[in-house]
C-alpha atoms as a PDB file:
ATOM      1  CA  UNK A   1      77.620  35.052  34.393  1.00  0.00           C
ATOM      2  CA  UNK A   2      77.229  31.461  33.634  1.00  0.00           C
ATOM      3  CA  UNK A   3      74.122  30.528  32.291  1.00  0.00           C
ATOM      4  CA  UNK A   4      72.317  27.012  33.472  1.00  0.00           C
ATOM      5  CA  UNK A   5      73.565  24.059  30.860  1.00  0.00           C
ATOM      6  CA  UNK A   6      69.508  23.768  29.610  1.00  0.00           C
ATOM      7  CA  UNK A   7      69.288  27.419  28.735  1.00  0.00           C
ATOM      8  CA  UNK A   8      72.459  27.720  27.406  1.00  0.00           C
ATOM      9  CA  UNK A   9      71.407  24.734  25.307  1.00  0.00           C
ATOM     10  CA  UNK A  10      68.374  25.987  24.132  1.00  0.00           C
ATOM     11  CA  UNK A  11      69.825  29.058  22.941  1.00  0.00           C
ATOM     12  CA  UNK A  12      72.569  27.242  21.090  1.00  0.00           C
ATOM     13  CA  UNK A  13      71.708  27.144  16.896  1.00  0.00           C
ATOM     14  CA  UNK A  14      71.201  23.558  16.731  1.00  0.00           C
ATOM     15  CA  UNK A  15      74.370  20.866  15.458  1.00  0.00           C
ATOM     16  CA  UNK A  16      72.428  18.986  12.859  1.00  0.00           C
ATOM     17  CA  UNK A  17      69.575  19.319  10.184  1.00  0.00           C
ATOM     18  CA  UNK A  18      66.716  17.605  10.583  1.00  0.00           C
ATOM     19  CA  UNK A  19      65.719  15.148   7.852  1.00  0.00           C
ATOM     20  CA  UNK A  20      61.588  15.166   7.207  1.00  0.00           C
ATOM     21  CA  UNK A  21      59.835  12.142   7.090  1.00  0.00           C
ATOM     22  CA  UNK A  22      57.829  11.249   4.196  1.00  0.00           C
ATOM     23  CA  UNK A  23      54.297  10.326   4.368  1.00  0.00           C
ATOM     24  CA  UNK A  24      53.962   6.578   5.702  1.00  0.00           C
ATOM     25  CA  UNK A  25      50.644   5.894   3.550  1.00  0.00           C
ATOM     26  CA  UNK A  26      52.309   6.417   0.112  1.00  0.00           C
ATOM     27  CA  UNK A  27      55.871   5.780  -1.133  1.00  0.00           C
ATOM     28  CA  UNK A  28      57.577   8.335  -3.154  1.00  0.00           C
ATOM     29  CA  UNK A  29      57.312   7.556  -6.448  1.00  0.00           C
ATOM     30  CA  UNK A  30      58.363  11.328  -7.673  1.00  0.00           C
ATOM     31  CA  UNK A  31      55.796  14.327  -8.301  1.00  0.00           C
ATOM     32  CA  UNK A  32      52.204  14.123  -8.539  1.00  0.00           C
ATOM     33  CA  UNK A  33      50.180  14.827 -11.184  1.00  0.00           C
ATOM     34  CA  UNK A  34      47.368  16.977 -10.441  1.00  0.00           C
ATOM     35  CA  UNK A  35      45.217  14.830 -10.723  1.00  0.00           C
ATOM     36  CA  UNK A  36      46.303  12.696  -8.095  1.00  0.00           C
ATOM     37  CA  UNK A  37      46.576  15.887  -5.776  1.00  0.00           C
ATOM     38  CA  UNK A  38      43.304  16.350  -6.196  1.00  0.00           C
ATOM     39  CA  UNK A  39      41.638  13.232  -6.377  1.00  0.00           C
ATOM     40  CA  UNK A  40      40.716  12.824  -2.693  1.00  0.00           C
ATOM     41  CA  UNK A  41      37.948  15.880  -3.603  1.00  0.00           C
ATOM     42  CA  UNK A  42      36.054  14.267  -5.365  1.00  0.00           C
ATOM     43  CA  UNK A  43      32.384  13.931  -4.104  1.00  0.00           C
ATOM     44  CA  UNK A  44      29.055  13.467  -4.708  1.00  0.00           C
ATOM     45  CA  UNK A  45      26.271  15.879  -4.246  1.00  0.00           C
ATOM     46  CA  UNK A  46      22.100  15.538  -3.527  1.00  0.00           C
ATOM     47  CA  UNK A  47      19.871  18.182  -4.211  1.00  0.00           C
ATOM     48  CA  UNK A  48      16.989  17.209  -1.549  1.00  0.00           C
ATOM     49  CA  UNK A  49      14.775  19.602  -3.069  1.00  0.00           C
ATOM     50  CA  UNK A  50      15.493  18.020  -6.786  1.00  0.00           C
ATOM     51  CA  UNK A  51      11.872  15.546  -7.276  1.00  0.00           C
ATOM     52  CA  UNK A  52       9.770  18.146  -6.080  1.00  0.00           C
ATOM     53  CA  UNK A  53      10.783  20.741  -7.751  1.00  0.00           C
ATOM     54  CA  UNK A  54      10.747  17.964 -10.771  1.00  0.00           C
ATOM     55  CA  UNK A  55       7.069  16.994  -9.753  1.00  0.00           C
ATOM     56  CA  UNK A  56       6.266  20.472  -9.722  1.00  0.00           C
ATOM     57  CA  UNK A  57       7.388  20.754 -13.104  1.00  0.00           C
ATOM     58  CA  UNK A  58       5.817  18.360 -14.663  1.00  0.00           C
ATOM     59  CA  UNK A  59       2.640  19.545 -13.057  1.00  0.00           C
ATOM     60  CA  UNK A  60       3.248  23.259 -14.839  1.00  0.00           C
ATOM     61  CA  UNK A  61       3.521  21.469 -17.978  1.00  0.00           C
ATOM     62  CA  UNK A  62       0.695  19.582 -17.495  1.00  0.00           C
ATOM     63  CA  UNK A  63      -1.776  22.591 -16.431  1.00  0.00           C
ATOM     64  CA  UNK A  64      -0.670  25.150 -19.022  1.00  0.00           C
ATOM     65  CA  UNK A  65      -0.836  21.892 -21.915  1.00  0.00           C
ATOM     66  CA  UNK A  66       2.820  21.782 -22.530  1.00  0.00           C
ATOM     67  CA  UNK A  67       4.680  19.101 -24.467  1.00  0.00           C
ATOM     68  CA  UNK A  68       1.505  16.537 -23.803  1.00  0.00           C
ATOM     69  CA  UNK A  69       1.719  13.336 -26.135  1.00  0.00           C
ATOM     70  CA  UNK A  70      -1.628  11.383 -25.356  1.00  0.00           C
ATOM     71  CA  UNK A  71      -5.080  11.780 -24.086  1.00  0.00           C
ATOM     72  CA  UNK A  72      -6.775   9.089 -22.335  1.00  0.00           C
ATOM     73  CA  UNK A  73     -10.162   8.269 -22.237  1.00  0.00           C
ATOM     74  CA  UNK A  74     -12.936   6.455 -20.021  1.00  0.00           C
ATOM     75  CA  UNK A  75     -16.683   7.141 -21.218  1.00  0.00           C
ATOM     76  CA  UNK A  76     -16.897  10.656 -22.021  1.00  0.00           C
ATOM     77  CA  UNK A  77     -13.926  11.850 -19.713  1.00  0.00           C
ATOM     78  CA  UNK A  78     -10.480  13.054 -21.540  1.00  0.00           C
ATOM     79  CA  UNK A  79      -7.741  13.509 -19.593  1.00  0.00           C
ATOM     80  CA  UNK A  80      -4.053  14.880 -21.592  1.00  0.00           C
ATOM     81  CA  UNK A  81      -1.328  13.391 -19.973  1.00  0.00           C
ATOM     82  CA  UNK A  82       2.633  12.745 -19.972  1.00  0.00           C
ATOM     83  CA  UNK A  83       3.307   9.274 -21.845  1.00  0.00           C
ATOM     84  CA  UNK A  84       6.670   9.773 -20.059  1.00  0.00           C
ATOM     85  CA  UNK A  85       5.050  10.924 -16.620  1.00  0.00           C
ATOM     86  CA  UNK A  86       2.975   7.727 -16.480  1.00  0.00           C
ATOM     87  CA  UNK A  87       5.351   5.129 -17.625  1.00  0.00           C
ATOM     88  CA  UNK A  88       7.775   5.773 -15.110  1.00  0.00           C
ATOM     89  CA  UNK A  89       5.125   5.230 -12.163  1.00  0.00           C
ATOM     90  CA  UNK A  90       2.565   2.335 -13.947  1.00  0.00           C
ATOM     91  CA  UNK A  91       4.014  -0.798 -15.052  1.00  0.00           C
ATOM     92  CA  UNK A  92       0.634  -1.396 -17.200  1.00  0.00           C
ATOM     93  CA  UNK A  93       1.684   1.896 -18.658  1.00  0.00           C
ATOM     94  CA  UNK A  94       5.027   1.349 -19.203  1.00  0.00           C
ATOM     95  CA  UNK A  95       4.122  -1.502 -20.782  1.00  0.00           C
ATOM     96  CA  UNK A  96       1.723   0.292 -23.739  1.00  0.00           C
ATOM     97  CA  UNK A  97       4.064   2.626 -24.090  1.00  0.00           C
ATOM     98  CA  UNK A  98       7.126   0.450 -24.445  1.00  0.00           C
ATOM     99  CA  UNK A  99       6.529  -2.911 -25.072  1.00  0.00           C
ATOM    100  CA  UNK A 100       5.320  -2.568 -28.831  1.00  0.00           C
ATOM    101  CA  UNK A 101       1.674  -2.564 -28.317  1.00  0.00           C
ATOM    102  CA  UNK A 102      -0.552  -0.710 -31.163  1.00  0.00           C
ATOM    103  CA  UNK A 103      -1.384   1.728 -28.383  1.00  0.00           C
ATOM    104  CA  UNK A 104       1.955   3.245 -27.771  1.00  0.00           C
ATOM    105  CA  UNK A 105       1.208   5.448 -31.505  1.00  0.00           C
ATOM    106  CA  UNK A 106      -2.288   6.261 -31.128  1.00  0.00           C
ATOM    107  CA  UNK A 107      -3.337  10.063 -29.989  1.00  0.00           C
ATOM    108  CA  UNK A 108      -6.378   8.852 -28.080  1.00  0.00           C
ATOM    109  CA  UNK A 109      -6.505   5.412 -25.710  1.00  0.00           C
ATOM    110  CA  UNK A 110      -9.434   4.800 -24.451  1.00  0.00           C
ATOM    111  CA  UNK A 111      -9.198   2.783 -21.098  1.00  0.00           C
ATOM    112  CA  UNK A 112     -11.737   0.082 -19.996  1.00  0.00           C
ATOM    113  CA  UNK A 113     -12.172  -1.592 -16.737  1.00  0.00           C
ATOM    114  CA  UNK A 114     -11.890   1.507 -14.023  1.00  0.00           C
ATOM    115  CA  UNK A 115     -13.773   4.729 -13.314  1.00  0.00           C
ATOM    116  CA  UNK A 116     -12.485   8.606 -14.666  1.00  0.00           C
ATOM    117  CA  UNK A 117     -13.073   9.429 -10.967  1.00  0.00           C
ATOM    118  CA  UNK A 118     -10.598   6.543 -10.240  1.00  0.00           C
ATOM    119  CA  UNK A 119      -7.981   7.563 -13.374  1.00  0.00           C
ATOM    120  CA  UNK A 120      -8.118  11.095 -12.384  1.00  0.00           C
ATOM    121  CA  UNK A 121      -6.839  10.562  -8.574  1.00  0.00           C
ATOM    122  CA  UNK A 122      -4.176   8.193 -10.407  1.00  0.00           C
ATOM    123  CA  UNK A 123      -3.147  10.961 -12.770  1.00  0.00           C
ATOM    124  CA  UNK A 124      -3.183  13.712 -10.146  1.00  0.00           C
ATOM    125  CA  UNK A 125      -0.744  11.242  -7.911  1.00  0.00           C
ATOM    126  CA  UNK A 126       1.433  10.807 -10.720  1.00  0.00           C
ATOM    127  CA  UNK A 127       1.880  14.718 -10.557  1.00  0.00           C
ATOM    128  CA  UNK A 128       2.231  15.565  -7.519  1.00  0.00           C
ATOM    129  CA  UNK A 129       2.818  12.027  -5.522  1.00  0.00           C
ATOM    130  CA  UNK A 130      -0.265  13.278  -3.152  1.00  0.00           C
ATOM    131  CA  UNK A 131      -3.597  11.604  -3.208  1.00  0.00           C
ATOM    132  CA  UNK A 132      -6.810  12.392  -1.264  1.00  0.00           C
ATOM    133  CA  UNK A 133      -8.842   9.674  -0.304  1.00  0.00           C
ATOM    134  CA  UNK A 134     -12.442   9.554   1.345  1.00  0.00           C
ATOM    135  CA  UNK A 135     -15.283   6.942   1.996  1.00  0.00           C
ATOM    136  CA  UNK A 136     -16.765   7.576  -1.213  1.00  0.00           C
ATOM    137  CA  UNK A 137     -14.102   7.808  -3.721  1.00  0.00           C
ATOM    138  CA  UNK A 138     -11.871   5.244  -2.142  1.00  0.00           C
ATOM    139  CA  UNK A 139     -13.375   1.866  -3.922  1.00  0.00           C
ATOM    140  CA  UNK A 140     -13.030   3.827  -7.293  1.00  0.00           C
ATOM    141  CA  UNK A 141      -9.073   4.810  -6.827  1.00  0.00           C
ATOM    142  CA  UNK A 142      -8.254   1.634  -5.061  1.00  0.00           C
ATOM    143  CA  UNK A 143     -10.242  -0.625  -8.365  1.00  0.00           C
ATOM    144  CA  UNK A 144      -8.211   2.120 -10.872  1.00  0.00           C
ATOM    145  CA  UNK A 145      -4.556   1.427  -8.542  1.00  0.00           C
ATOM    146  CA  UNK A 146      -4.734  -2.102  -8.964  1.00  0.00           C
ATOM    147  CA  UNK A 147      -5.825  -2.092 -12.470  1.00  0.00           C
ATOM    148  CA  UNK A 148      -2.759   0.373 -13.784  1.00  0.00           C
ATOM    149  CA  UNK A 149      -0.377  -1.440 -11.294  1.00  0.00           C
ATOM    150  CA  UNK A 150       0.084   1.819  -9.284  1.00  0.00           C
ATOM    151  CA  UNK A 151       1.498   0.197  -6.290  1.00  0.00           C
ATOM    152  CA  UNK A 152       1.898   3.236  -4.021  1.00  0.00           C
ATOM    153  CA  UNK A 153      -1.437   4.258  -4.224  1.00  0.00           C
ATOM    154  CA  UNK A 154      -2.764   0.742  -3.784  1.00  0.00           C
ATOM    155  CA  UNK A 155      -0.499   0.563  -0.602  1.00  0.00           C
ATOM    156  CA  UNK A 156      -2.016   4.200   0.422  1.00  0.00           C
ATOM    157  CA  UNK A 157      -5.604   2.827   0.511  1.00  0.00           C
ATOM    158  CA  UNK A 158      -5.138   0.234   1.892  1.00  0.00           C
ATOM    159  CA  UNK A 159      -3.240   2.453   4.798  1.00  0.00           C
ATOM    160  CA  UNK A 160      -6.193   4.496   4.680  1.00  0.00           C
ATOM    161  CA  UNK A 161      -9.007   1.944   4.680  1.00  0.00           C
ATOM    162  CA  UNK A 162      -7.308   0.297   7.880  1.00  0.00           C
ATOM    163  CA  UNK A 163      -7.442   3.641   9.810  1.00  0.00           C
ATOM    164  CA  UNK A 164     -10.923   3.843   8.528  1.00  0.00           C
ATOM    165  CA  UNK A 165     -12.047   0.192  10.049  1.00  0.00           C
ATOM    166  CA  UNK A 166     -15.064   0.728  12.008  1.00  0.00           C
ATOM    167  CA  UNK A 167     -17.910  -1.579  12.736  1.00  0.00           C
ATOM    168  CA  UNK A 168     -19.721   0.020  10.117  1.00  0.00           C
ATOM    169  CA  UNK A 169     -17.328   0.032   7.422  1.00  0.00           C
ATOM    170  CA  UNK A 170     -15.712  -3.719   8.161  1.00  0.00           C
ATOM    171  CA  UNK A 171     -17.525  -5.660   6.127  1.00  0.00           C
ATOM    172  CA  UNK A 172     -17.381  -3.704   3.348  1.00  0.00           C
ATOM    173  CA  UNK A 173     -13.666  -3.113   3.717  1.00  0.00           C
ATOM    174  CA  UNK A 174     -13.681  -6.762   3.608  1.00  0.00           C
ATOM    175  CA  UNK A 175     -15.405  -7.122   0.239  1.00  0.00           C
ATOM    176  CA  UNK A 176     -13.042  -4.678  -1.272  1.00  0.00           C
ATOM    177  CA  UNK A 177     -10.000  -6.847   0.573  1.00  0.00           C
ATOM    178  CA  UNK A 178     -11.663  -9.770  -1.177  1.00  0.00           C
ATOM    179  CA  UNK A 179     -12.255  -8.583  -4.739  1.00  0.00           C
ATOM    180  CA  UNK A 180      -8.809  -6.767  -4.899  1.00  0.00           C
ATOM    181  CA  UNK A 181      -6.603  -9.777  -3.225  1.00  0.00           C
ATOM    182  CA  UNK A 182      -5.455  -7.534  -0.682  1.00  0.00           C
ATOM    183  CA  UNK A 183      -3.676 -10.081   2.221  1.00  0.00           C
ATOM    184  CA  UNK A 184      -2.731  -7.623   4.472  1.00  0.00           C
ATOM    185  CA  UNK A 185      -5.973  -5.436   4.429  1.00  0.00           C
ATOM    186  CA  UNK A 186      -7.962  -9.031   4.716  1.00  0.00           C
ATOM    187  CA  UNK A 187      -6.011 -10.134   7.935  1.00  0.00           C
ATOM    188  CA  UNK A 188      -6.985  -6.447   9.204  1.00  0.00           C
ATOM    189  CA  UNK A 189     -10.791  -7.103   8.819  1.00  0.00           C
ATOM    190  CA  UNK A 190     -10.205 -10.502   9.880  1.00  0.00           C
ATOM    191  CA  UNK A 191      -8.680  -9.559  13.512  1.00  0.00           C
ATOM    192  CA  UNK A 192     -11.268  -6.609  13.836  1.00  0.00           C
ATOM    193  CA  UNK A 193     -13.955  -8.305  13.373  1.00  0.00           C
ATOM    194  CA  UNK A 194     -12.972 -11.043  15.998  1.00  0.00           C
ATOM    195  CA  UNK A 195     -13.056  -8.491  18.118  1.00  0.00           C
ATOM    196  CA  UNK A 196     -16.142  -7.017  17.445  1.00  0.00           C
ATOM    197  CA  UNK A 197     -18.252  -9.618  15.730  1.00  0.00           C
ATOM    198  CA  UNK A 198     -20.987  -9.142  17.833  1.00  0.00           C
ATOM    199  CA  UNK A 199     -21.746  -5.398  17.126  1.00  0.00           C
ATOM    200  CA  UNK A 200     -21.009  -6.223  13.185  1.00  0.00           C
ATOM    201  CA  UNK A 201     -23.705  -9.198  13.374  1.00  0.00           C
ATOM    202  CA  UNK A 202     -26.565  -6.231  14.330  1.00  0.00           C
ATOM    203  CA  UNK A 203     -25.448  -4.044  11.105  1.00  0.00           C
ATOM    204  CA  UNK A 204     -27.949  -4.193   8.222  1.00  0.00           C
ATOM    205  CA  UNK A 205     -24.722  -4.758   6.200  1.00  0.00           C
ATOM    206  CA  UNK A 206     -24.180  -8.104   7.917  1.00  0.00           C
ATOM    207  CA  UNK A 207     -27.196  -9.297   5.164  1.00  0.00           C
ATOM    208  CA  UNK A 208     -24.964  -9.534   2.959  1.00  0.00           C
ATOM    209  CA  UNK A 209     -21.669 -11.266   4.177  1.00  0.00           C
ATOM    210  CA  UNK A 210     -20.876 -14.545   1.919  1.00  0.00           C
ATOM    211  CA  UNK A 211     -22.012 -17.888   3.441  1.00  0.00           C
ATOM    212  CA  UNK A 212     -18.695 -18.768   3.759  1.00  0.00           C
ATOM    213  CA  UNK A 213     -16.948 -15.658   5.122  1.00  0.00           C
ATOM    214  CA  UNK A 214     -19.907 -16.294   8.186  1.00  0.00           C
ATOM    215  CA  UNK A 215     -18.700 -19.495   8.856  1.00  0.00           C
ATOM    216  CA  UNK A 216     -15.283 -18.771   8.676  1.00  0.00           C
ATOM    217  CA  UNK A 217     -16.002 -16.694  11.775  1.00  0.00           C
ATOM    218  CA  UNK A 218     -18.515 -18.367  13.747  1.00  0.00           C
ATOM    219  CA  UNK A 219     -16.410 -21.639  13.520  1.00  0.00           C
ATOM    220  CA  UNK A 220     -13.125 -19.841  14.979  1.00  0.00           C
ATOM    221  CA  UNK A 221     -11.353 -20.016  17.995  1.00  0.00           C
ATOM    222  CA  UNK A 222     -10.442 -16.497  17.634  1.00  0.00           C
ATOM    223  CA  UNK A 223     -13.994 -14.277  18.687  1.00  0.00           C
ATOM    224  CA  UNK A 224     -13.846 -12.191  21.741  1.00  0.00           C
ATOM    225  CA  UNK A 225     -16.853 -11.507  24.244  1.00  0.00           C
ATOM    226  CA  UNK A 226     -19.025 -14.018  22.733  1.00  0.00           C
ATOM    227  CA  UNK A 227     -20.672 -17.094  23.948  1.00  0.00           C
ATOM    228  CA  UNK A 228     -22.060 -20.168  22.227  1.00  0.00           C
ATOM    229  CA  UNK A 229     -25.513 -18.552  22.149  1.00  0.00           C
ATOM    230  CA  UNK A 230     -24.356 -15.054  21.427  1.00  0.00           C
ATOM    231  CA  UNK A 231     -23.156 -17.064  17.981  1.00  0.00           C
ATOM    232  CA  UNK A 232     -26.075 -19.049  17.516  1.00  0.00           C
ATOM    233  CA  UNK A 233     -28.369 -15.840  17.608  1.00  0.00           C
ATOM    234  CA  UNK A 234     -26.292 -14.088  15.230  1.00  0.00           C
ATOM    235  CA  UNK A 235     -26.598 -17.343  13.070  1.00  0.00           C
ATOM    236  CA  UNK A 236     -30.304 -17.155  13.590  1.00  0.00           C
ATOM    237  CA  UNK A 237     -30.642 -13.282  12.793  1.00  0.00           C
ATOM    238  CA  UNK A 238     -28.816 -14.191   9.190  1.00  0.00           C
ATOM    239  CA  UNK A 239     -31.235 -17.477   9.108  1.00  0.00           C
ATOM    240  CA  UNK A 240     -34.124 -15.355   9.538  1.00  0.00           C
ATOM    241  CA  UNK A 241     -33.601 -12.583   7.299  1.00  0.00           C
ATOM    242  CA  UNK A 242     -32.035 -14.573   4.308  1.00  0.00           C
ATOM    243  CA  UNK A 243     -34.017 -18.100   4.953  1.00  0.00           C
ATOM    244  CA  UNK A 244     -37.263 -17.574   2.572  1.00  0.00           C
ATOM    245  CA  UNK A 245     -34.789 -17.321  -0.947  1.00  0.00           C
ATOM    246  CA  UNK A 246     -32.926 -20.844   0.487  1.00  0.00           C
ATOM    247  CA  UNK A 247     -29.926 -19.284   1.129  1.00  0.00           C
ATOM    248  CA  UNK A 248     -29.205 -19.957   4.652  1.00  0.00           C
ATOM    249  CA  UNK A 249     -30.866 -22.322   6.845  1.00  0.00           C
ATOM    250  CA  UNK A 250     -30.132 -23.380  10.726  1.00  0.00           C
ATOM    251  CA  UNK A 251     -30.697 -26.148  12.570  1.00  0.00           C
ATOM    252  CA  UNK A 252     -29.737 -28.276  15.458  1.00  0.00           C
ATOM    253  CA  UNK A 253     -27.606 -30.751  14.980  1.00  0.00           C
ATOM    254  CA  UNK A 254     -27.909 -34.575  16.520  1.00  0.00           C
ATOM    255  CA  UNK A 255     -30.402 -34.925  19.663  1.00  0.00           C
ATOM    256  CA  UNK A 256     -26.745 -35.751  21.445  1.00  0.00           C
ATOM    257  CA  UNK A 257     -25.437 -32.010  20.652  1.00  0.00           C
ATOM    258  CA  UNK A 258     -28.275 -30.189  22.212  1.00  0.00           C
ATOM    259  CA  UNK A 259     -27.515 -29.930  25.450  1.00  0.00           C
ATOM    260  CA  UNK A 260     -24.393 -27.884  24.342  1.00  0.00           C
ATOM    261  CA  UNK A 261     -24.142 -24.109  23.487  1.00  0.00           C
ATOM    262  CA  UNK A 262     -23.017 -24.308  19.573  1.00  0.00           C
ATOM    263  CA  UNK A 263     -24.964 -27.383  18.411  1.00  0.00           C
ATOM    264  CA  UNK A 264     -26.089 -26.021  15.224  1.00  0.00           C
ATOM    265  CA  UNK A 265     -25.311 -26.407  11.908  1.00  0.00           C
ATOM    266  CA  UNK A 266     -26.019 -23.680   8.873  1.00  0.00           C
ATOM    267  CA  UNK A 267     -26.970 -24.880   5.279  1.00  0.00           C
ATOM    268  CA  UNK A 268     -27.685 -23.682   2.175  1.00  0.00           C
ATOM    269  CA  UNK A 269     -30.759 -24.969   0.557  1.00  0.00           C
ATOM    270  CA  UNK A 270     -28.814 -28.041  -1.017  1.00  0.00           C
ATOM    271  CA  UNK A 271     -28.578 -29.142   1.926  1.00  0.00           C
ATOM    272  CA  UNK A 272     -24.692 -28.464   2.358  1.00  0.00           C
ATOM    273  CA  UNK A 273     -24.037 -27.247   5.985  1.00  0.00           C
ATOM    274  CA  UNK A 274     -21.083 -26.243   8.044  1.00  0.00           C
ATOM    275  CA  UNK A 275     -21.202 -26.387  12.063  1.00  0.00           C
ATOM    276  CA  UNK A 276     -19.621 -25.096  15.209  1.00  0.00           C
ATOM    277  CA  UNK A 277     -19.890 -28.291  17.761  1.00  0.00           C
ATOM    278  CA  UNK A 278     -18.187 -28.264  21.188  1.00  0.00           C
END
């Protein structure tokens, strides 16, 4: 029986060899070392878990008093520490304990300028890269952050103290904006109390907002829900309360300005003043 040409074909060993084709990506410069075979597995690995379990270290050594180099000191607190631990977090550390200064070889440094409650949140951060923050520690850790140049914790309070804005808290938020040189937590206070000036003005804390700081807001463009005499109350409230030691006076301005809302000036005793005119 005659089989169709194609089958017949395909069952025919085949005429020629076929010749393989070498890789188009490399010539072939003869065998490989192995080496080059197996070059392409080379990698790089992360252990995710790796800094905590570090941290966590550190902190073991820490509590059972392992391999501790230096005690610091504030008043009649001690606190044994890491020389190593701290360095690598504080520049103002790093700097004692590198940069030649007599304190790098003493036992005992005692630390000026900051709280132990303040150092002792600093420390435990350092350990653990945690730190708990309320109302009534927070000025302490903040003061101790910026004075050891920890600038994760500084960043952390100030993320804290702006989820903490209230109208009871604002100005003194704003003082601790002010004496740390804090920009962004400053522009914070700023733009809150804009918006709430009016509530802030009736705190008892509102006694004690810088002359300047007041007329920074009452001159601005920027208050919401207030009028020219909701302003000039508030200005009056502060007159009245603060007027008998000279430190804030106001006044109407020129006979011309009193027919409009704002025409009022506010001086110190000197005689100084600052106004809000239409």
């Amino acid at each position: 029986m005659n089989r169709p040409a194609l089958i017949q074909s395909a069952l025919e060993p085949a005429s020629h060899a076929i010749t393989p084709l070498l890789p188009l990506s490399r010539p072939f410069c003869g065998p490989c070392s192995m080496a080059d075979k197996h070059s392409v597995l080379r990698c790089t690995f992360s252990a995710p878990t790796h800094s905590a379990l570090l941290l966590q270290g550190l902190a073991a050594l820490r509590t059972r008093g392992q391999l501790l180099d230096v005690v610091l000191a504030v008043k009649e607190e001690r606190f044994q520490v890491h020389k190593a631990v701290l360095a690598s977090c504080s520049d103002y550390f790093r700097a004692m304990f590198t940069g030649g200064m007599r304190e790098s070889n003493q036992d005992t440094i005692e630390l000026q300028g900051l709280s132990a409650r303040g150092l002792k949140h600093i420390i435990d951060f350092a350990y653990s890269s945690e730190v708990t923050l309320d109302l009534d520690c927070i000025q302490d850790v903040l003061g101790a952050a910026v004075f050891l140049q920890m600038v994760p914790v500084v960043e952390l309070c100030e993320e804290y103290l702006k989820s903490a804005m209230s109208v009871e808290t604002c100005l003194n938020i704003g003082q601790m904006a002010s004496s740390f040189n804090l920009a962004s937590l400053k522009e914070s206070v700023d733009a809150f109390t804009f918006r709430h000036f009016l509530q802030i003005a009736a705190e008892d804390d509102f006694l004690h907002i810088p002359l300047e700081r007041l007329v920074f807001f009452l001159r601005s463009n920027k208050l919401r829900n207030c009028n020219e005499i909701d302003l000039f109350h508030a200005a009056i409230i502060e007159a009245s309360r603060n007027g008998e030691n000279g430190r804030l006076v106001v006044r109407p301005q020129a006979q011309t300005n009193m027919a409009k809302p704002g025409g009022f000036c506010l001086c110190r005793g000197s005689g100084s003043t600052h106004g809000k005119q239409n």
